[in-house]
Protein backbone atom coordinates (compact mmCIF):
# COMPACT_ATOMS: atom_id res chain seq x y z
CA UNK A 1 37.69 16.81 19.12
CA UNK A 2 41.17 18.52 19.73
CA UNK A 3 44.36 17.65 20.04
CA UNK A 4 47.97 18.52 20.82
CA UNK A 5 50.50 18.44 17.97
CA UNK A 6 54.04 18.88 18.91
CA UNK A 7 56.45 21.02 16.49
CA UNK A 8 59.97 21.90 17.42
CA UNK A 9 59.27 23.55 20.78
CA UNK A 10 56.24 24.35 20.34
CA UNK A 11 53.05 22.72 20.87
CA UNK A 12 50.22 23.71 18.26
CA UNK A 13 46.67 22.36 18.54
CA UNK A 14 45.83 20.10 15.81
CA UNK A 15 41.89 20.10 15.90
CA UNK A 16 40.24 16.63 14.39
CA UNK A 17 36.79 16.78 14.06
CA UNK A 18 33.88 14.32 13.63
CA UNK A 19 32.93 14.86 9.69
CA UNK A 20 36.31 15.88 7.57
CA UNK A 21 33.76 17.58 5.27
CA UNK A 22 31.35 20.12 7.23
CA UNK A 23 34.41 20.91 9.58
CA UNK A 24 32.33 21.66 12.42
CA UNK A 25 30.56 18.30 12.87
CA UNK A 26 27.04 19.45 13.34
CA UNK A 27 25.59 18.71 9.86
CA UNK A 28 26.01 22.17 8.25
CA UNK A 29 28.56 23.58 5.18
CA UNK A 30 28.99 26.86 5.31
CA UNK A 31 29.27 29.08 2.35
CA UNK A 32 32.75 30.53 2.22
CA UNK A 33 31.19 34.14 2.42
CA UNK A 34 29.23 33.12 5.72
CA UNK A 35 25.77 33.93 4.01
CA UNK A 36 24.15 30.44 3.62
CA UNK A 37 24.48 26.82 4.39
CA UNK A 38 23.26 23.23 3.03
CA UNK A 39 22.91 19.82 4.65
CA UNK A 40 26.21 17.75 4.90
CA UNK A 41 25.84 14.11 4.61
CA UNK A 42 26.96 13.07 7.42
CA UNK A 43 23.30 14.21 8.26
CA UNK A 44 21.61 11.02 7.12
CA UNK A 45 24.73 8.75 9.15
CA UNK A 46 23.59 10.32 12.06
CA UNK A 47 20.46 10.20 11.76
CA UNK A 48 20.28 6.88 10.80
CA UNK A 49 22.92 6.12 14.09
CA UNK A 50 19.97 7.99 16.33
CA UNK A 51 17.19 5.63 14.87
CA UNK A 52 19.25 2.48 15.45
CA UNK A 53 20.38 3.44 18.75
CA UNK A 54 16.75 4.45 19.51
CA UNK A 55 14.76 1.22 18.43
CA UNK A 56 15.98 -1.23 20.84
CA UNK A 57 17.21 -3.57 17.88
CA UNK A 58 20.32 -5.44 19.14
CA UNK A 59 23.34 -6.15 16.95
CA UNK A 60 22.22 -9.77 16.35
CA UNK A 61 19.31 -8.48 14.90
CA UNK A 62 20.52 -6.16 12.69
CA UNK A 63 22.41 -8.67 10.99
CA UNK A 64 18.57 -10.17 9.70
CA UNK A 65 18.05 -9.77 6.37
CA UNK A 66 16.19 -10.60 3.22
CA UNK A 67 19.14 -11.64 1.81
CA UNK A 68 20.04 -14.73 4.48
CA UNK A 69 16.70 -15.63 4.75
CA UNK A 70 15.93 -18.99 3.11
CA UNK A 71 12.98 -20.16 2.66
CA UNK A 72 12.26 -23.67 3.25
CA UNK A 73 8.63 -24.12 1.10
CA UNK A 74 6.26 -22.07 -0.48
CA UNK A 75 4.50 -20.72 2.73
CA UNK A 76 8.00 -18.87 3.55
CA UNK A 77 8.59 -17.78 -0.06
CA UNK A 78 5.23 -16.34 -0.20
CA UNK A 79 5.75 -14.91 3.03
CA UNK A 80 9.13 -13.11 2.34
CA UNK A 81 7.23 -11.32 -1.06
CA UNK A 82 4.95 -10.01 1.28
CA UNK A 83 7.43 -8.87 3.47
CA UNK A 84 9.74 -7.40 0.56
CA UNK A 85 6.23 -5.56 -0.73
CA UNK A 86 5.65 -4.27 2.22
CA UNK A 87 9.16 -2.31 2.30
CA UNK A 88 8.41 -1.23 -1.05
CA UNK A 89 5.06 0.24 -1.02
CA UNK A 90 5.93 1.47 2.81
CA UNK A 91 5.27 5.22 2.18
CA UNK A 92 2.75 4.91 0.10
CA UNK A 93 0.24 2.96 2.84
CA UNK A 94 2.03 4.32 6.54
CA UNK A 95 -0.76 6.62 6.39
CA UNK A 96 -3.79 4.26 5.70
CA UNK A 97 -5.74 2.29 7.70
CA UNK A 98 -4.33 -1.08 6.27
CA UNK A 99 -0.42 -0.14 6.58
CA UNK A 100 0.73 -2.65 8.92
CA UNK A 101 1.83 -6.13 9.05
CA UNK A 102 1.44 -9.70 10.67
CA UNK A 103 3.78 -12.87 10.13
CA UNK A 104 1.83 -15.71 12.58
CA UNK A 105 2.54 -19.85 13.43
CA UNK A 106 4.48 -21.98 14.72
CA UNK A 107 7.76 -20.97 16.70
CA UNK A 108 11.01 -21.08 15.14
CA UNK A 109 9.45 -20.23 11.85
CA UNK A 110 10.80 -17.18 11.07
CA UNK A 111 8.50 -14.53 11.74
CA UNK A 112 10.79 -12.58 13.74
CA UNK A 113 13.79 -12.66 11.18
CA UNK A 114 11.16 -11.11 8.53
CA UNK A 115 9.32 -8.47 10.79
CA UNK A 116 13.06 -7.72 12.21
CA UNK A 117 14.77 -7.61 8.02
CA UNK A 118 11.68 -5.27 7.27
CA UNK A 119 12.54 -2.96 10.31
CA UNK A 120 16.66 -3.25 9.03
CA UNK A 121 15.48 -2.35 5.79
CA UNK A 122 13.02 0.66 6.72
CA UNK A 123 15.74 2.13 8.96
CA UNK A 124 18.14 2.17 6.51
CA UNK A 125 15.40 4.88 4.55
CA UNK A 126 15.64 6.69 7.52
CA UNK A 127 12.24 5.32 9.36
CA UNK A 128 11.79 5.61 13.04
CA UNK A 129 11.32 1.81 14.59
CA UNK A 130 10.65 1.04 18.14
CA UNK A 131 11.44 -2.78 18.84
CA UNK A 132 8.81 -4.18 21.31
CA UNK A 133 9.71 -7.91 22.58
CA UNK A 134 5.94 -8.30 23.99
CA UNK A 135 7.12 -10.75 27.00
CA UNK A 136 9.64 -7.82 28.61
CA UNK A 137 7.96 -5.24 27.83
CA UNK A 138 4.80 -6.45 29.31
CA UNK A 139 6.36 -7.24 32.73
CA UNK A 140 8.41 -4.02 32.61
CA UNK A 141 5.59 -1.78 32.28
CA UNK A 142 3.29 -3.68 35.34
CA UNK A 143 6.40 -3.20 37.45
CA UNK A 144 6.52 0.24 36.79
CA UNK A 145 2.70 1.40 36.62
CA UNK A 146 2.48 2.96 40.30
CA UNK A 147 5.17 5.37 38.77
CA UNK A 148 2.76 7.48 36.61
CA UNK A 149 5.51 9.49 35.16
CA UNK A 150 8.00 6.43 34.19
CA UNK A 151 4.61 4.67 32.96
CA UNK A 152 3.36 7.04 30.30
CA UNK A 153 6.77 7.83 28.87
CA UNK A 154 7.30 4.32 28.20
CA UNK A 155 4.03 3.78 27.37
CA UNK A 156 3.95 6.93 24.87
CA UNK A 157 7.54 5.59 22.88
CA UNK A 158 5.52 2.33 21.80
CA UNK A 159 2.54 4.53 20.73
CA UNK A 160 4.20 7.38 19.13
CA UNK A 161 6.90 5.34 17.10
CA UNK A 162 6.54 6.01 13.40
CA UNK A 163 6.83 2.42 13.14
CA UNK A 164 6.19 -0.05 16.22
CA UNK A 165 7.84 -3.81 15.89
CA UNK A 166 5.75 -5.83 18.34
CA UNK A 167 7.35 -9.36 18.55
CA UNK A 168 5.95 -12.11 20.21
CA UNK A 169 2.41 -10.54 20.57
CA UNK A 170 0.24 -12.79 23.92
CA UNK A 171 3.26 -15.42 24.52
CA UNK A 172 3.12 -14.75 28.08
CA UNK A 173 -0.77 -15.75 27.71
CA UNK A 174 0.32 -19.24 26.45
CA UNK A 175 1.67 -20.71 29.28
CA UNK A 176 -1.47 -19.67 31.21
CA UNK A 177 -3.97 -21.11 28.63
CA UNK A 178 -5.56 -17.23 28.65
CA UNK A 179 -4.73 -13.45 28.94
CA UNK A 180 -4.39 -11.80 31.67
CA UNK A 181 -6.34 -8.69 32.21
CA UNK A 182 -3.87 -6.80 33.12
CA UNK A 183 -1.46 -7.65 29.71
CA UNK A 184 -4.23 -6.95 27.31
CA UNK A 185 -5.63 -3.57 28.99
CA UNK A 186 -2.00 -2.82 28.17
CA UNK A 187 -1.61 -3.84 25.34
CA UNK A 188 -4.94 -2.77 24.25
CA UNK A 189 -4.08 0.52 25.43
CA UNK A 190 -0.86 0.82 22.88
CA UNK A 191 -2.67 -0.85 19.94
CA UNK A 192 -5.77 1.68 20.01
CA UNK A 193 -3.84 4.43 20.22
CA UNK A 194 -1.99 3.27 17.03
CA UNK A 195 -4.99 2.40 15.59
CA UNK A 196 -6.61 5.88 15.97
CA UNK A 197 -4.10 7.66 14.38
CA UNK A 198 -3.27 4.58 11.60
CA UNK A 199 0.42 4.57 12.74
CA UNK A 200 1.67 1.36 11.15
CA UNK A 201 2.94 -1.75 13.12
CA UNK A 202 5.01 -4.90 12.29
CA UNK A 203 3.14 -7.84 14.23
CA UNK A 204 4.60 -11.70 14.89
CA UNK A 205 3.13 -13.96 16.81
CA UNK A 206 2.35 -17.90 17.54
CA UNK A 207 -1.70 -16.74 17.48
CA UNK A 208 -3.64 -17.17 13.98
CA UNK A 209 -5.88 -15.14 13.22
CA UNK A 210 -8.75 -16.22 15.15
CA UNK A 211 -7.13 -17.11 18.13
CA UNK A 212 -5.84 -13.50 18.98
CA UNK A 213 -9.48 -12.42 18.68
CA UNK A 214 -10.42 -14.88 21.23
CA UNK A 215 -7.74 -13.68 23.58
CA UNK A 216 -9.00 -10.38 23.17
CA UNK A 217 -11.69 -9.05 20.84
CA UNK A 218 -11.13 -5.43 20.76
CA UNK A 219 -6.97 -6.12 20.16
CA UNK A 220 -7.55 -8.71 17.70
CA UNK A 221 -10.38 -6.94 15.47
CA UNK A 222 -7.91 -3.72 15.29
CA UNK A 223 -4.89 -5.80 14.48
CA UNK A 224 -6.38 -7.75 11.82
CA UNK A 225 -7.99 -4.32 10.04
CA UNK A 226 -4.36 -2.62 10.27
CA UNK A 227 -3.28 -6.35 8.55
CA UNK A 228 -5.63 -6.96 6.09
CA UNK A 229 -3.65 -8.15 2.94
CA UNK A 230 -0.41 -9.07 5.02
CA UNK A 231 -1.10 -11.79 6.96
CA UNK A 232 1.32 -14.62 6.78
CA UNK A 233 0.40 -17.78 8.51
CA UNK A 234 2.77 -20.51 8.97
CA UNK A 235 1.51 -23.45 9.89
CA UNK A 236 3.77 -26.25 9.23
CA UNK A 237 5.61 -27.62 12.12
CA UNK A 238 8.24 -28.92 9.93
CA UNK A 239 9.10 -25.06 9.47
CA UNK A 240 10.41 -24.83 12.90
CA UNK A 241 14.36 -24.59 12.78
CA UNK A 242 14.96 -25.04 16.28
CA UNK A 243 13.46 -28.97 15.64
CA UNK A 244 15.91 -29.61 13.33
C-alpha cells in the first residue's frame, strides 16, 4: 500500500506495506544477497484469516468456546471431555474411519456451542472447516439443482472440506414427521462421499441415535461408524437454556 509523504516541496512516496517484517507482504523474507528465502509469519495469520473467512462461521460463533461453556450436569461435563479429546487427538484419527463426531438431544442443549468451540479451536491449528447449517443449506442447494454447474461446486465445498461442521442434521424433517426424499438423497450424497474417503465431520442434531437411522438407513449407519466413541446424547429437557 503506498502513500504520499510531503517534505519541504517535495513530495516523496512513503510506501506502507501489509507485514512490517517480510516488506513485500506476500509471506516471503528474502536473504539480503537475493539467493534464498523462508516463510514469514504473517503466513500462518493469513492463512488462518483464509480458513475463517472460508468456513461460513459468523462472528457470534467464533466467540464459542470451551472456556464459556458451562456445564449444567454430568451429561454436559462428560460431553465437553469428549469434545476437548477430540481436538486433542484430531490428527492422529482425521484419517481413520472413526474420526468424526456427534453431540445429539434436546434443543437448546448445547450441541452447537461444542461442535462450533471444536471447529474455533481446530482453525486456530490451521484446519480447513466448512460450516453447514443443514436447514439453509438444504433449501439452497434444491433451489439451485437445475444449475448443474452452481450445484456441484456447492455440493463439492461440503464434500471436500478437510473438516465438514454439519449443524442441525434432518430438522427440516421434524416438522414433517419424516424426510423428504429429496433432503436425504442430498444429504446422503455429501455424507458418502465423506465417508469413502474417511474425511472427518462434526455432527449435532435433535435425532438419537436410532432415530437418524430410521430417517434414513444408509445416512444414519455411515454417521454412526464415522462416530463410534463420540456420541454425546443429551437427553434431559431441563438442559435446554432457552426454557429457562
Amino acid at each position: 500500500m503506498d502513500t504520499i509523504k510531503r517534505t519541504g516541496m517535495q513530495q516523496t512516496k512513503e510506501i506502507k506495506y501489509d507485514c512490517p517484517i517480510c516488506k513485500e507482504g506476500n509471506g516471503w523474507i528474502i536473504s539480503e544477497d537475493g539467493t534464498s528465502a523462508k516463510p514469514c509469519q504473517c503466513q500462518g495469520a493469513r492463512r488462518y484469516k483464509d480458513i475463517l473467512d472460508n468456513s461460513g462461521i459468523t462472528d457470534i460463533f467464533q466467540k464459542m468456546t470451551f472456556l464459556n461453556y458451562k456445564p449444567k450436569d454430568k451429561t454436559q461435563n462428560t460431553a465437553k471431555k469428549i469434545a476437548m479429546d477430540y481436538v486433542k487427538n484430531f490428527e492422529k484419527i482425521r484419517n481413520t474411519r472413526q474420526n468424526s463426531i456427534m453431540f445429539c438431544g434436546v434443543p437448546g442443549s448445547g450441541k452447537t456451542h461444542l461442535s462450533i468451540a471444536i471447529c474455533n479451536e481446530l482453525m486456530n491449528q490451521f484446519v480447513g472447516i466448512r460450516y453447514m447449517p443443514y436447514k439453509e443449506v438444504i433449501n439452497y442447494l434444491k433451489q439451485i439443482k437445475t444449475d448443474e454447474e452452481l450445484y456441484q461446486r456447492e455440493m463439492s465445498s461440503y464434500k471436500t472440506a478437510p473438516l465438514l461442521m454439519l449443524d442441525d442434521l434432518f430438522k427440516l424433517s421434524e416438522r414433517r414427521g419424516q424426510a423428504n426424499e429429496a433432503d436425504t438423497d442430498i444429504i446422503y450424497e455429501i455424507i458418502n462421499s465423506r465417508y469413502m474417503k474417511s474425511m472427518p465431520m462434526i455432527i449435532s442434531t435433535e435425532y438419537d441415535a436410532d432415530k437418524l437411522l430410521s430417517v434414513d438407513m444408509a445416512t444414519g449407519s455411515r454417521i454412526i461408524e464415522m462416530t463410534k466413541g463420540r456420541i454425546s446424547e443429551f437427553r434431559d429437557m431441563k438442559l435446554n437454556h432457552r426454557l429457562l
